[in-house]
N, C-alpha and C. Protein backbone atom coordinates (compact mmCIF):
# COMPACT_ATOMS: atom_id res chain seq x y z
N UNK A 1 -53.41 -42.30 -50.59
CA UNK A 1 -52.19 -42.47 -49.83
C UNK A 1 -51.57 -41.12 -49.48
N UNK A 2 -51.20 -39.93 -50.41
CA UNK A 2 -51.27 -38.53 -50.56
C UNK A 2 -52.11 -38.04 -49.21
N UNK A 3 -52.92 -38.68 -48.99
CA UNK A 3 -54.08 -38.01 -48.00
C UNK A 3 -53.33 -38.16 -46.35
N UNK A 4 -53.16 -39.90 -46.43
CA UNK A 4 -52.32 -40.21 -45.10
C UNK A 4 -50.92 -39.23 -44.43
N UNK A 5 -50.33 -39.52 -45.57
CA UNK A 5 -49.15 -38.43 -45.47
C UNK A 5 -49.38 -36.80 -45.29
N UNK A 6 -50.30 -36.23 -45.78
CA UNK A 6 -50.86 -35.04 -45.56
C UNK A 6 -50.89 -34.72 -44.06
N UNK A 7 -52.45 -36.25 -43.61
CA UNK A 7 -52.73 -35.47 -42.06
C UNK A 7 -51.32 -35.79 -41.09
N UNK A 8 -50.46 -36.91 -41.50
CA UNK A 8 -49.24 -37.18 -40.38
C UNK A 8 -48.99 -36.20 -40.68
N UNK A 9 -48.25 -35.11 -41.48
CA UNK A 9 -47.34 -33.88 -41.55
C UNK A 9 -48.21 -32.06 -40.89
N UNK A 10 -49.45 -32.59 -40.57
CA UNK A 10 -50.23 -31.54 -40.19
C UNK A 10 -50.14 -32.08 -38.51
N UNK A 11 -50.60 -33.14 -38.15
CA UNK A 11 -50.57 -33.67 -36.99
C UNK A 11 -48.84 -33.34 -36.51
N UNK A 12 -47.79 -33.78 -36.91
CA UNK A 12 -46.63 -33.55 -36.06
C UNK A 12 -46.30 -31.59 -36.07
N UNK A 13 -47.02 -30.99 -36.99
CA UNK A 13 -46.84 -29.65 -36.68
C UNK A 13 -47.50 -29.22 -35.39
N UNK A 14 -48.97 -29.71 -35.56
CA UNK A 14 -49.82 -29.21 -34.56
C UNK A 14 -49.30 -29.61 -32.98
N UNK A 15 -48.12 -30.76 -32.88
CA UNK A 15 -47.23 -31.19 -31.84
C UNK A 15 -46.52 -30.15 -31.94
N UNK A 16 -45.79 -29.70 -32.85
CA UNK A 16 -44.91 -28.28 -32.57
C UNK A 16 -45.36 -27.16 -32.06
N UNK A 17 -46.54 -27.29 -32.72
CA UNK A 17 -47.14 -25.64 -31.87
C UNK A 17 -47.17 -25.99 -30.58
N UNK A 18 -47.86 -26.96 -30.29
CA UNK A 18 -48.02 -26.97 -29.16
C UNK A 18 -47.28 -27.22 -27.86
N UNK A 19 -46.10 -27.63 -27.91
CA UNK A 19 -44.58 -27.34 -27.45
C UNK A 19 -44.23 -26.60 -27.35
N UNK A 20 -44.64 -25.46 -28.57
CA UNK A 20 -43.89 -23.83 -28.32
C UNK A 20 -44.86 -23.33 -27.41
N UNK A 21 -45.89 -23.99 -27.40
CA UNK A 21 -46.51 -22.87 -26.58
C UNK A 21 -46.96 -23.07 -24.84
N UNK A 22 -45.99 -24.52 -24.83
CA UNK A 22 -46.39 -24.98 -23.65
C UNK A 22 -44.34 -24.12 -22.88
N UNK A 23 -43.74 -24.08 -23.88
CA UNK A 23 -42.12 -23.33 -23.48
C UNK A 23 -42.81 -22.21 -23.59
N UNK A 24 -43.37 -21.47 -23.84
CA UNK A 24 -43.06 -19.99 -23.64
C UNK A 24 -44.73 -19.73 -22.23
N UNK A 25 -45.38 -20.52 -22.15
CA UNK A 25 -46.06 -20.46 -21.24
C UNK A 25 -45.57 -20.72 -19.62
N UNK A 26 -44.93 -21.76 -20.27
CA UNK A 26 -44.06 -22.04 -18.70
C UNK A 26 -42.67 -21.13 -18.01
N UNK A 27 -42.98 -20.04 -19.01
CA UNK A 27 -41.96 -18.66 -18.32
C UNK A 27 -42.68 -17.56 -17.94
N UNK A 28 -44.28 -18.08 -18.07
CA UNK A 28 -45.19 -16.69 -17.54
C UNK A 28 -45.73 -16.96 -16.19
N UNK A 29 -45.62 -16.59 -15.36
CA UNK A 29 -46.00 -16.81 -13.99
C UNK A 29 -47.60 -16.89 -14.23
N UNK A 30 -48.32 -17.56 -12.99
CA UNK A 30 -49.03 -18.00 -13.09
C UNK A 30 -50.33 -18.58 -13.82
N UNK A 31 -49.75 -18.91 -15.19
CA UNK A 31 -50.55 -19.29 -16.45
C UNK A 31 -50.45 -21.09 -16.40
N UNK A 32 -49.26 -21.45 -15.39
CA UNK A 32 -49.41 -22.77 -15.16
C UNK A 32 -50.87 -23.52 -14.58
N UNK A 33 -51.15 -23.25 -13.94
CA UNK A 33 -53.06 -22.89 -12.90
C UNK A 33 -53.59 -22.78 -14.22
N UNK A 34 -54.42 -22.43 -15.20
CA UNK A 34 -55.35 -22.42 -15.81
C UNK A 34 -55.63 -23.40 -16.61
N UNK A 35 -56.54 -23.62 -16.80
CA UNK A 35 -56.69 -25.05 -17.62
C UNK A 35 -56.49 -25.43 -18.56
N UNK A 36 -56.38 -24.28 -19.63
CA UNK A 36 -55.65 -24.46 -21.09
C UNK A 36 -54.73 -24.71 -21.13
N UNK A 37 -53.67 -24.42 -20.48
CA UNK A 37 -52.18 -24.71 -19.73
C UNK A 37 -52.20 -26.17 -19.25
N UNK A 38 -52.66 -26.55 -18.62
CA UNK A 38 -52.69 -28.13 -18.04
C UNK A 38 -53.01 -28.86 -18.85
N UNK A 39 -54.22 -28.52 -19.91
CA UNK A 39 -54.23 -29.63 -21.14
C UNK A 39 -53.35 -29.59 -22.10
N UNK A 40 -52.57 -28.46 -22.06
CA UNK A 40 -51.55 -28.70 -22.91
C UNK A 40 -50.37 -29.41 -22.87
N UNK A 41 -50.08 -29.02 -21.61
CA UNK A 41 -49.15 -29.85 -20.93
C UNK A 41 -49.39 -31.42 -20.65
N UNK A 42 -50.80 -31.69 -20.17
CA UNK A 42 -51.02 -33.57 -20.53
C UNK A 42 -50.68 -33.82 -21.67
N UNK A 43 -50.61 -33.04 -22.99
CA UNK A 43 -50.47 -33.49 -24.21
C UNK A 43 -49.58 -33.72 -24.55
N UNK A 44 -48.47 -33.01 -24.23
CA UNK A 44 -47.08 -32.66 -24.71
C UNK A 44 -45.79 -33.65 -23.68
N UNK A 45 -46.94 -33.60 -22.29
CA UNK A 45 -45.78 -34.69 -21.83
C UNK A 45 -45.66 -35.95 -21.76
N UNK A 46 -46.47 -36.34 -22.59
CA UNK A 46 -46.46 -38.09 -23.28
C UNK A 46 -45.61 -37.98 -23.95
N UNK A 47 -44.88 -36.96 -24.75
CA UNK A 47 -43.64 -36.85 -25.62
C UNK A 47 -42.43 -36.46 -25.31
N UNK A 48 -42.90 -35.92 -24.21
CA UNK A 48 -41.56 -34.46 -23.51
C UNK A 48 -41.20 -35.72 -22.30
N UNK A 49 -42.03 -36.44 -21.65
CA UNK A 49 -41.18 -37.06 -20.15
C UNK A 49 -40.50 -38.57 -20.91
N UNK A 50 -40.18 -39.59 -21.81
CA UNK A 50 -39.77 -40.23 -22.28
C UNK A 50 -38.37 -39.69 -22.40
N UNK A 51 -38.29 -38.42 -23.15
CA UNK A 51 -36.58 -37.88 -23.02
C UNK A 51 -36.28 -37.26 -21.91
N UNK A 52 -36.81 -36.69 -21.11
CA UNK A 52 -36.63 -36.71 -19.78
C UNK A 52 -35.94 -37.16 -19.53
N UNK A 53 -36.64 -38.27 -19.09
CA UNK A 53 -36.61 -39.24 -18.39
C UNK A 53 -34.87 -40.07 -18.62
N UNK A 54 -34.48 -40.01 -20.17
CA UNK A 54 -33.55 -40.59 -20.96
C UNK A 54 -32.43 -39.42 -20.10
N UNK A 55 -32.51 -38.24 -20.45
CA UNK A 55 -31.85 -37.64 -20.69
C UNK A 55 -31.37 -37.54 -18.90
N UNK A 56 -31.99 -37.15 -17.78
CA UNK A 56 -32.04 -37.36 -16.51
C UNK A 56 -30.92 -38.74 -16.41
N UNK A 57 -31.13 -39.85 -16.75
CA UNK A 57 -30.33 -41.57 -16.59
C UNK A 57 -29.09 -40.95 -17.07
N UNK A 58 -28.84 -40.06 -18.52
CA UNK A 58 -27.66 -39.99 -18.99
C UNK A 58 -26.97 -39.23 -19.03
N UNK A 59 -27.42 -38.21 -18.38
CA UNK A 59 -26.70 -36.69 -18.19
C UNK A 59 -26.55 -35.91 -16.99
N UNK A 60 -27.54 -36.86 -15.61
CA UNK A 60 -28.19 -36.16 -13.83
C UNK A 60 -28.98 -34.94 -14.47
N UNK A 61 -29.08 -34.51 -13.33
CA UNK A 61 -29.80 -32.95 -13.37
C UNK A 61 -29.53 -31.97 -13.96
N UNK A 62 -29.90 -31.39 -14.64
CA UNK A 62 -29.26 -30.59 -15.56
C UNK A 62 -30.50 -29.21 -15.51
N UNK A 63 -29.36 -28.16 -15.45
CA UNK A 63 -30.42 -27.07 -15.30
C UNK A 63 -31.27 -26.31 -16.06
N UNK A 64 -31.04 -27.12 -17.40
CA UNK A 64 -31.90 -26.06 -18.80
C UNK A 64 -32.49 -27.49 -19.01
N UNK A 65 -33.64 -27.36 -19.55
CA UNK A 65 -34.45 -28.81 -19.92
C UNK A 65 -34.26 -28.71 -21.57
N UNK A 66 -33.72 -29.57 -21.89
CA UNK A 66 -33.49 -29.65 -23.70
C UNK A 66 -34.24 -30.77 -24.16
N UNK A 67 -35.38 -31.11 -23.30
CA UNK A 67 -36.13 -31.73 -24.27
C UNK A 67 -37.13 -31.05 -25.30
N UNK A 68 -37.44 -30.13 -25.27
CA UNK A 68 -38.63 -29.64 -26.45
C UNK A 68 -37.25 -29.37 -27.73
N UNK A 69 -36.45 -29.17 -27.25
CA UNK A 69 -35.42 -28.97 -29.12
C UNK A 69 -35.07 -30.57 -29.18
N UNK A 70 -34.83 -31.66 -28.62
CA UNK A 70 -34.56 -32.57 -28.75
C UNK A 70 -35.73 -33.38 -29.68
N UNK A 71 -36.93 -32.91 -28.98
CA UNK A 71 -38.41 -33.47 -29.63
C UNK A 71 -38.42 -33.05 -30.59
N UNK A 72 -38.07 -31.78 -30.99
CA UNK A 72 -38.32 -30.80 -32.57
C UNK A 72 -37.36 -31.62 -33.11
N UNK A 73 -36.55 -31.70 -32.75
CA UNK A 73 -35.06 -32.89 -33.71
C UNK A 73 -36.12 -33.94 -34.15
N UNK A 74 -36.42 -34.88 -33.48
CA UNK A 74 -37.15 -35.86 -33.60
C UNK A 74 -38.29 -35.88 -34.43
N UNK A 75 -39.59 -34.33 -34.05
CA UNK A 75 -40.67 -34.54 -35.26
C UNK A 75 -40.15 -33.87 -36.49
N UNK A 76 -38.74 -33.24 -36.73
CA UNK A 76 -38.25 -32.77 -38.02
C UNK A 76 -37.84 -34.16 -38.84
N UNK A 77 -37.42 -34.81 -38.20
CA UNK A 77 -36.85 -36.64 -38.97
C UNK A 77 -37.99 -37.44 -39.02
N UNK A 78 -38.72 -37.51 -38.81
CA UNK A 78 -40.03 -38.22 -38.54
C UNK A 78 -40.90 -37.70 -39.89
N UNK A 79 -41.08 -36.00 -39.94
CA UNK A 79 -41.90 -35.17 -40.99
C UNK A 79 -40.95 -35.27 -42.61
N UNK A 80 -39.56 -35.19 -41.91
CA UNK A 80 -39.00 -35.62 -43.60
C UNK A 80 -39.33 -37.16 -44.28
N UNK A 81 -39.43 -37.90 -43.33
CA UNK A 81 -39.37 -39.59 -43.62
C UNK A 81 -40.95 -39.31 -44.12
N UNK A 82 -41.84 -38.70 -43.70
CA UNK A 82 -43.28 -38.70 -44.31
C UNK A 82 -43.42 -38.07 -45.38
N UNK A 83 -42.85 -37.23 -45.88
CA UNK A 83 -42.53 -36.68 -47.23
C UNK A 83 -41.97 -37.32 -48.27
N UNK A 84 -40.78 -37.97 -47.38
CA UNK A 84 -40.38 -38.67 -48.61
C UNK A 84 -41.15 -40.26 -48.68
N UNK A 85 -42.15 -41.26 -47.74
CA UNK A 85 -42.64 -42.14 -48.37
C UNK A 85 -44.09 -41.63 -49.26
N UNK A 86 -44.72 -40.53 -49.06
CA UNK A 86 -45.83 -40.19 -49.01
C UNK A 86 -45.49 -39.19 -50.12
């Protein structure tokens, strides 16, 4: 059971990295175009366009995108709840 809880708390990190690195990629000019970049980004926005999407309905347009700290909110409550059943 120890084991389950292990890979969830490795798996929602490896979501963090990869968020940070899809925010600090998307401030480097043309690193969007390469393909490591685009798969990262399919990955991340199965998680990232849901609050979007929320946040767009409940707030309009807004000029700083606060979904990747909103998501980190989210896999930080998610990674404590796996600690503490696991």
């Amino acid at each position: 059971m120890a084991i389950i809880g292990y890979v969830l708390y490795r798996l929602l990190g490896f979501l963090e990295f990869m968020v940070i690195i899809e925010c600090i990629a998307s401030w480097i000019p043309g690193v969007q175009n390469m393909w490591f970049f685009m798969m990262i980004s399919k990955f991340t926005s199965v998680f990232l366009n849901p609050i979007r999407k929320f946040m767009y309905e409940k707030m309009g347009n807004m000029m700083i995108d606060f979904s990747p700290l909103i998501l980190f909110l989210i896999i930080d409550v998610v990674k404590r709840i796996v600690i503490n059943i696991f």
